[in-house]
N, C-alpha and C. Protein backbone atom coordinates (compact mmCIF):
# COMPACT_ATOMS: atom_id res chain seq x y z
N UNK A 1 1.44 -18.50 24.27
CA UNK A 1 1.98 -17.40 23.48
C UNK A 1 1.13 -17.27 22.22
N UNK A 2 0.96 -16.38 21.81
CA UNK A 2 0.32 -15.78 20.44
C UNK A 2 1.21 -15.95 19.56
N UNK A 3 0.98 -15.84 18.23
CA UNK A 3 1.60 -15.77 17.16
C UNK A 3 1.15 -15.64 16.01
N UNK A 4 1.88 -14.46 15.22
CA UNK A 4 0.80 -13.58 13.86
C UNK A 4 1.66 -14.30 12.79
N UNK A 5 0.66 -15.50 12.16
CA UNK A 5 1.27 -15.87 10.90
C UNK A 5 0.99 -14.75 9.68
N UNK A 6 1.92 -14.40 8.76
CA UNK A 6 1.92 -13.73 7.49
C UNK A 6 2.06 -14.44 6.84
N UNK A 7 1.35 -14.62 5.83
CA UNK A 7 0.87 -15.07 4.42
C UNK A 7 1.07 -14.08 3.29
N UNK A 8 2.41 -14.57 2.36
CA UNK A 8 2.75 -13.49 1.02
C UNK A 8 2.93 -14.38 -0.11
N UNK A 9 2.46 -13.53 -1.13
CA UNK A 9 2.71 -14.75 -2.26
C UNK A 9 3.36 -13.82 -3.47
N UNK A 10 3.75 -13.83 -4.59
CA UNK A 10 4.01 -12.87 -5.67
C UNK A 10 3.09 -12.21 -5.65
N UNK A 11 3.40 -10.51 -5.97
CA UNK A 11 2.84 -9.64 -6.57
C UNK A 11 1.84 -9.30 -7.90
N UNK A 12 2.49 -10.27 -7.82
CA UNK A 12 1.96 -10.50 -9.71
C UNK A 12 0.41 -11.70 -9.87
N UNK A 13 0.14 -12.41 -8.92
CA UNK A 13 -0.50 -13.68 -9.25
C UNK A 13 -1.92 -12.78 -8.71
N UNK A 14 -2.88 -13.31 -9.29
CA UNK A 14 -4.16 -13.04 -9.20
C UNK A 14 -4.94 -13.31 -7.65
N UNK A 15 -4.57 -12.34 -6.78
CA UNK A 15 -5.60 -13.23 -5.61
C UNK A 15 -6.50 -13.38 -4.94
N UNK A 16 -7.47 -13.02 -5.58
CA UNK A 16 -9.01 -13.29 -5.30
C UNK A 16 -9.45 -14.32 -5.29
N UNK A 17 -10.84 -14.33 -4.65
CA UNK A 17 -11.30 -15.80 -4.59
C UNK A 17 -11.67 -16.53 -6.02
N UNK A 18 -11.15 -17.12 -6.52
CA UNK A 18 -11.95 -17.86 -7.33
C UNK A 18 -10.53 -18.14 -8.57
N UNK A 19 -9.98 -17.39 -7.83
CA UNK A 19 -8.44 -17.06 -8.79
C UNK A 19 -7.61 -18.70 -8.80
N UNK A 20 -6.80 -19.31 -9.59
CA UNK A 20 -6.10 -20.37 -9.17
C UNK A 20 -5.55 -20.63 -8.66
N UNK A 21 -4.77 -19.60 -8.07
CA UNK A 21 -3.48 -20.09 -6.85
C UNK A 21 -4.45 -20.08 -5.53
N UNK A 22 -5.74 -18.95 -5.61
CA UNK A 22 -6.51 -18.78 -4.58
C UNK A 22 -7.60 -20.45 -4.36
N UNK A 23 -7.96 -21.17 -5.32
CA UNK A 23 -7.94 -22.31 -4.83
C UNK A 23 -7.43 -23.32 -4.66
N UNK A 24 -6.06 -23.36 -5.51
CA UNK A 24 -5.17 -24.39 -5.01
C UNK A 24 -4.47 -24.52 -3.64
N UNK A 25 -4.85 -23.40 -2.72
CA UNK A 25 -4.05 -23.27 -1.55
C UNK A 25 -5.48 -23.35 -0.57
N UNK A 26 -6.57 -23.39 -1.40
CA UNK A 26 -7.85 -23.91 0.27
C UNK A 26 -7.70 -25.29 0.43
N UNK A 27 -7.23 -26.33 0.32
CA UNK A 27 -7.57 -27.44 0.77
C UNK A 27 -6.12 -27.60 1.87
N UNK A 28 -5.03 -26.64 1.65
CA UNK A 28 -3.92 -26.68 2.23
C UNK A 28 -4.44 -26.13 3.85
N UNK A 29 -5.36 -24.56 3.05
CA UNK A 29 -5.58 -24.05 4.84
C UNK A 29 -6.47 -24.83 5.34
N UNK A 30 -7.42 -25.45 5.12
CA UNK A 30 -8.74 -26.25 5.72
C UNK A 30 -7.57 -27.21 5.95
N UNK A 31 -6.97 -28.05 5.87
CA UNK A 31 -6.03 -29.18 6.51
C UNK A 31 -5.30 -28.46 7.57
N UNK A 32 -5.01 -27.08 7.61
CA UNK A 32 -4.26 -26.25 8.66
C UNK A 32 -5.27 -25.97 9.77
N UNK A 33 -6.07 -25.29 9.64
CA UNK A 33 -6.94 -25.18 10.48
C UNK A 33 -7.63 -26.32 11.33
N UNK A 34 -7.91 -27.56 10.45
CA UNK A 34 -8.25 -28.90 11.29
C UNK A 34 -6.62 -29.17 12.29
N UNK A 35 -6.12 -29.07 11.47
CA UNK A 35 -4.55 -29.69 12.32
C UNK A 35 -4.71 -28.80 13.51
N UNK A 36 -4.73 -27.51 13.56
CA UNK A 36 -4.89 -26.31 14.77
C UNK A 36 -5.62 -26.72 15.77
N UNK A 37 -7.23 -26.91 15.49
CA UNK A 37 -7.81 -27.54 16.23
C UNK A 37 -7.40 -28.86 16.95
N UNK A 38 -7.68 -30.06 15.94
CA UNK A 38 -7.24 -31.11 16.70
C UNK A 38 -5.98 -30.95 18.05
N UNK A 39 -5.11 -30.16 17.76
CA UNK A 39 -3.83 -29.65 18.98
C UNK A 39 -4.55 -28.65 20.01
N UNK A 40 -5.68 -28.63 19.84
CA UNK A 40 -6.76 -27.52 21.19
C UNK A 40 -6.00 -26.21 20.77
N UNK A 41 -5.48 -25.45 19.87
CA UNK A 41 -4.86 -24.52 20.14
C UNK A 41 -6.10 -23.24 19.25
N UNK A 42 -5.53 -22.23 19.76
CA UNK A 42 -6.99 -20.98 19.16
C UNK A 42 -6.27 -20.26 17.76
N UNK A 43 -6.96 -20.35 16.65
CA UNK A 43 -6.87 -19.47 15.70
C UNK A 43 -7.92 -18.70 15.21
N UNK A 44 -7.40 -17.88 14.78
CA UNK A 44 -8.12 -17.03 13.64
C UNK A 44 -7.48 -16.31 12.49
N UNK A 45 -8.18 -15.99 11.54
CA UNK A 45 -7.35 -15.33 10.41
C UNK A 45 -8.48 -14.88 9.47
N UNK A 46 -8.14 -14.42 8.74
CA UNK A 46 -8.73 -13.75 7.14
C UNK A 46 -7.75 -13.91 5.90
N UNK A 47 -8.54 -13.72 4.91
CA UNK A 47 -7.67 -13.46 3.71
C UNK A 47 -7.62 -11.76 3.33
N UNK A 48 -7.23 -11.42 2.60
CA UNK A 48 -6.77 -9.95 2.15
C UNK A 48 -7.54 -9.53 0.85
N UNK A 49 -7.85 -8.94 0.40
CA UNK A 49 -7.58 -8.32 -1.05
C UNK A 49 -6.08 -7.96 -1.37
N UNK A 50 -6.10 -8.08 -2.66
CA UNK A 50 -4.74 -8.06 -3.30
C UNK A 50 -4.28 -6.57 -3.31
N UNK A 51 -2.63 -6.63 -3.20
CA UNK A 51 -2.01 -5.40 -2.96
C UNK A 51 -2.68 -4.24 -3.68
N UNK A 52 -3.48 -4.11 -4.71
CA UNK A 52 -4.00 -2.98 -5.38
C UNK A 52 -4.58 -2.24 -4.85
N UNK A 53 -5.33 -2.30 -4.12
CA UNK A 53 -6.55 -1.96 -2.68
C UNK A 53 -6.22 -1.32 -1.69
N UNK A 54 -4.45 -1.58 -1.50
CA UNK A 54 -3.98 -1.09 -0.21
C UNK A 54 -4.13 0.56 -0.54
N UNK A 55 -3.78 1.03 0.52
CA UNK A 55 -4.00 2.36 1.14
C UNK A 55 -3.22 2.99 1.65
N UNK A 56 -2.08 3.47 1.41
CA UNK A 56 -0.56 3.49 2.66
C UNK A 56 -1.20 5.21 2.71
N UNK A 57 -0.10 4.94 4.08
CA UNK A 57 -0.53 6.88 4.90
C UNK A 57 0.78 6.59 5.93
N UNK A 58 1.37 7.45 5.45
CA UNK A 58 2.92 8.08 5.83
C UNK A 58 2.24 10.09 6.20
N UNK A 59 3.48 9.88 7.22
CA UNK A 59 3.23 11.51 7.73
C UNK A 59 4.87 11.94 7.46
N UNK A 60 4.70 13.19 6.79
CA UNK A 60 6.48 13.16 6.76
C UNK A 60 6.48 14.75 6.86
N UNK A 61 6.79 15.45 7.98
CA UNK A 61 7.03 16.72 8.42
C UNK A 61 5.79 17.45 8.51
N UNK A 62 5.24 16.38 9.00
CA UNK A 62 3.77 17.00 9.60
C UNK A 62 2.80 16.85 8.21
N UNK A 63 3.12 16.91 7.67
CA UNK A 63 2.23 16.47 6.21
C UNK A 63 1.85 15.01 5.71
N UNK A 64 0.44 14.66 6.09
CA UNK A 64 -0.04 13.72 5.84
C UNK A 64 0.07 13.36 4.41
N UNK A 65 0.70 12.21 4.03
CA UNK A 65 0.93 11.49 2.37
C UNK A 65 -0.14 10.54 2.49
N UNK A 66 -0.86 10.59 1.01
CA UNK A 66 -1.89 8.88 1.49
C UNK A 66 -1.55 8.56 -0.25
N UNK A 67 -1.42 7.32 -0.44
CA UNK A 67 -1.30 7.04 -1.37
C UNK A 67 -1.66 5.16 -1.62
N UNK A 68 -2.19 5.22 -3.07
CA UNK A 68 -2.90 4.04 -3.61
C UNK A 68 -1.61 3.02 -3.57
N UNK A 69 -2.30 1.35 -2.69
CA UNK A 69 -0.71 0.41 -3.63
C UNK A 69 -0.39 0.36 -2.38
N UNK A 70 0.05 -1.14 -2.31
CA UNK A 70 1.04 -1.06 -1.09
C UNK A 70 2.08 0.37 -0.56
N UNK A 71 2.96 0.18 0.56
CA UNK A 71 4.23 0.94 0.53
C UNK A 71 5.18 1.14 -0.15
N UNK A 72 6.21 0.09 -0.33
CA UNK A 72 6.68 0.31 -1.52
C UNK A 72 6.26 -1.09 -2.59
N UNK A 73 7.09 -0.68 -3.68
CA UNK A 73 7.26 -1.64 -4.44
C UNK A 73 7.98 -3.48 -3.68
N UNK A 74 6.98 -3.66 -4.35
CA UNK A 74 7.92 -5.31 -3.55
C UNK A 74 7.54 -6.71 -4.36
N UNK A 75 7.92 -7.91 -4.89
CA UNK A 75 7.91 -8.82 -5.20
C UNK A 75 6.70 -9.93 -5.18
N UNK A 76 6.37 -9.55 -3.22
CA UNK A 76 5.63 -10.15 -2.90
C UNK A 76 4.42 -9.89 -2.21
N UNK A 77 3.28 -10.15 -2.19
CA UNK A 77 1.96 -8.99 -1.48
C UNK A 77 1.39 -9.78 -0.50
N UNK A 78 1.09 -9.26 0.85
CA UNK A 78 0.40 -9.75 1.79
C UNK A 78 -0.87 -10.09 1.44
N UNK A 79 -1.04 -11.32 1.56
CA UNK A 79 -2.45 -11.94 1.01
C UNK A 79 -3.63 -12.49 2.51
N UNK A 80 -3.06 -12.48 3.50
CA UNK A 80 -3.58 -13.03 4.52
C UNK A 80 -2.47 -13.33 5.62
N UNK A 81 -3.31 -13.30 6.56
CA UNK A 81 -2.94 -13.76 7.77
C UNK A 81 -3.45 -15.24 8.81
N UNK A 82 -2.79 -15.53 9.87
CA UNK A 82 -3.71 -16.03 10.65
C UNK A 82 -3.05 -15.94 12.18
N UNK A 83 -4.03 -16.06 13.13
CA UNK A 83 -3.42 -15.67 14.56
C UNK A 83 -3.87 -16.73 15.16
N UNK A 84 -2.59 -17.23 15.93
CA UNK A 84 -2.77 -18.93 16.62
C UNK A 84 -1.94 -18.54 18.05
N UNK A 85 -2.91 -18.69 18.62
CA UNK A 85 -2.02 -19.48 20.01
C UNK A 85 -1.60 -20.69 20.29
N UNK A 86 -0.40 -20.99 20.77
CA UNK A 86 0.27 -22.15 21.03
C UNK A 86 1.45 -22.18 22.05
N UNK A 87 1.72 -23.19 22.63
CA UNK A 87 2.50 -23.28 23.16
C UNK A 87 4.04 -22.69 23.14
N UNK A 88 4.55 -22.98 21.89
CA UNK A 88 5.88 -22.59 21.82
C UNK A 88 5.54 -22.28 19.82
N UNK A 89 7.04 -21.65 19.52
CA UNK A 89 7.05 -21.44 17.88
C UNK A 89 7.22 -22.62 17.11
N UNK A 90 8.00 -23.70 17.80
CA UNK A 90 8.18 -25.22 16.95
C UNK A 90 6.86 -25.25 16.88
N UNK A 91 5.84 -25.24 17.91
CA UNK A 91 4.20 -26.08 17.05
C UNK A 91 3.88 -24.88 16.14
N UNK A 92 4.07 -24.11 15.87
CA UNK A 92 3.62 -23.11 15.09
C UNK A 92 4.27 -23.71 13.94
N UNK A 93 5.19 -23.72 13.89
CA UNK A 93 6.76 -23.87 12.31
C UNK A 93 5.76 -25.10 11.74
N UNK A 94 5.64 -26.54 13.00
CA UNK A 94 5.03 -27.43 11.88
C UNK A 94 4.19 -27.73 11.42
N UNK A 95 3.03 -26.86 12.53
CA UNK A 95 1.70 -26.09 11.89
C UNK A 95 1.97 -25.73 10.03
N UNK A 96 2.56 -24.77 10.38
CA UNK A 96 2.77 -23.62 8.93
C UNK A 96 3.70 -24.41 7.86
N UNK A 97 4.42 -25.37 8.01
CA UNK A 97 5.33 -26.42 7.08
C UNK A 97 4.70 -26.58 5.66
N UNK A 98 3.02 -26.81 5.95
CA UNK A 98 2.06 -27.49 5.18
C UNK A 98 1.40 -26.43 4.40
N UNK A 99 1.61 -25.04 5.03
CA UNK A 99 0.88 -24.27 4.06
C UNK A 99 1.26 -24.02 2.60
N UNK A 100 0.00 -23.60 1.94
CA UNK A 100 0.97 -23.34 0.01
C UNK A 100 1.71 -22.60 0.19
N UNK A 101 1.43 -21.35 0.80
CA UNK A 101 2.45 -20.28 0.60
C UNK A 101 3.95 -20.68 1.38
N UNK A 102 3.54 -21.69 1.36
CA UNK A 102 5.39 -21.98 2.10
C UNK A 102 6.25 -22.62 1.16
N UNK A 103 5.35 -22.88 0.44
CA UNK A 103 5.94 -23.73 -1.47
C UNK A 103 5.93 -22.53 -2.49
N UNK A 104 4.86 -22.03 -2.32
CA UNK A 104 4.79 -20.39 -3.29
C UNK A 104 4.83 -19.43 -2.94
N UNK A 105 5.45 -19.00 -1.92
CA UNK A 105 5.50 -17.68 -1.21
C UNK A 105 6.23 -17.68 -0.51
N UNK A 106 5.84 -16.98 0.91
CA UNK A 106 6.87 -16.91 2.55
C UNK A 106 5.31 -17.01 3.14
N UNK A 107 5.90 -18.05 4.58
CA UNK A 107 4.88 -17.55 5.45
C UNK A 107 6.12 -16.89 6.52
N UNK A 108 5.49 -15.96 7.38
CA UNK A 108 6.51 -15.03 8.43
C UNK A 108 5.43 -15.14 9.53
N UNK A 109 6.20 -15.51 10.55
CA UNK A 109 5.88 -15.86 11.76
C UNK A 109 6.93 -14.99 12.90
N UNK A 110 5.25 -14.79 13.83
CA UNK A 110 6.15 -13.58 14.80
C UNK A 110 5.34 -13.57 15.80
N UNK A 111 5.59 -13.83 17.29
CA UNK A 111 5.13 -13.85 18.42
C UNK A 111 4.91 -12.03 18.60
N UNK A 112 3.49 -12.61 19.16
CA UNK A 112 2.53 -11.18 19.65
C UNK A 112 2.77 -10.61 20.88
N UNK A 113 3.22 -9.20 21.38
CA UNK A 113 3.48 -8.60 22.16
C UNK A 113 2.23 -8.59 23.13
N UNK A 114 2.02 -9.55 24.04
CA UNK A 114 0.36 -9.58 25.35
C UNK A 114 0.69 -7.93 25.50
N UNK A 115 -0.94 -7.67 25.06
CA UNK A 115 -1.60 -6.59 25.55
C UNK A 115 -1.60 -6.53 26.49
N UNK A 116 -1.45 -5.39 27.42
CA UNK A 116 -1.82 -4.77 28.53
C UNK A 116 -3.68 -5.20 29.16
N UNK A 117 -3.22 -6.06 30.29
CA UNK A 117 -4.62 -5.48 30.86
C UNK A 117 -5.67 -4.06 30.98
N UNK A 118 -6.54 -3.72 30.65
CA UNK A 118 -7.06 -2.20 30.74
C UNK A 118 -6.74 -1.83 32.31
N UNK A 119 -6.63 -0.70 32.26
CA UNK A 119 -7.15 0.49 33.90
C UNK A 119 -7.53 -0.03 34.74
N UNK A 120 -7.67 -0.23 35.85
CA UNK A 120 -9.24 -0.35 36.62
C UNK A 120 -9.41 1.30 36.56
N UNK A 121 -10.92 0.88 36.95
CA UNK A 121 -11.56 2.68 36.91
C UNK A 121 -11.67 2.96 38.11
């Protein structure tokens, strides 16, 4: 099974690279990512730019809205992700136990809907 970890931390905290919460939480994911591996299981992920950057685009009666900034207002800003396959959600949970953002944030975890095989032609 797949599974899309979310990574959120306050709105407010600086999170770029070089920022402090942004390195107090790499030695957490590099210990996550070894742990991933060592269990043979497949990840990947990125980090984000901070909510300022976002881009939202709502259509509301046929009229395209685009606007700067997350969607709405919120507390906390998606800072990253990561996508792991594993067996079940318990190895995921104690995977993700260890991350910072699980001390300073939320991590949100959510099994991935398997894509469709393509057509044959």
């Amino acid at each position: 099974m797949e599974y899309m970890i979310l990574l959120y931390v306050d709105a407010e905290i600086d999170a770029r690279p070089g920022a402090p919460e942004w390195d107090a939480s790499l030695p957490q994911h590099r210990a996550f990512a070894e742990a991933v591996r060592e269990r043979g299981f497949k990840l990947s992920g990125r980090a984000l730019h901070d909510a300022t950057t976002a881009t939202s685009v709502r259509v509301r009666e046929g009229e395209r809205l685009i606007t700067d900034g997350p969607f709405a207002e919120t507390k906390e800003q998606l800072w990253g992700y990561h996508m792991i396959e594993a067996p079940d959600i318990d190895s995921v949970i104690d995977l993700c136990t260890d991350l910072w953002e699980a001390e300073h944030g939320t991590v949100e975890i959510r099994p991935m809907i398997p894509s469709r095989a393509p057509a044959e032609a």
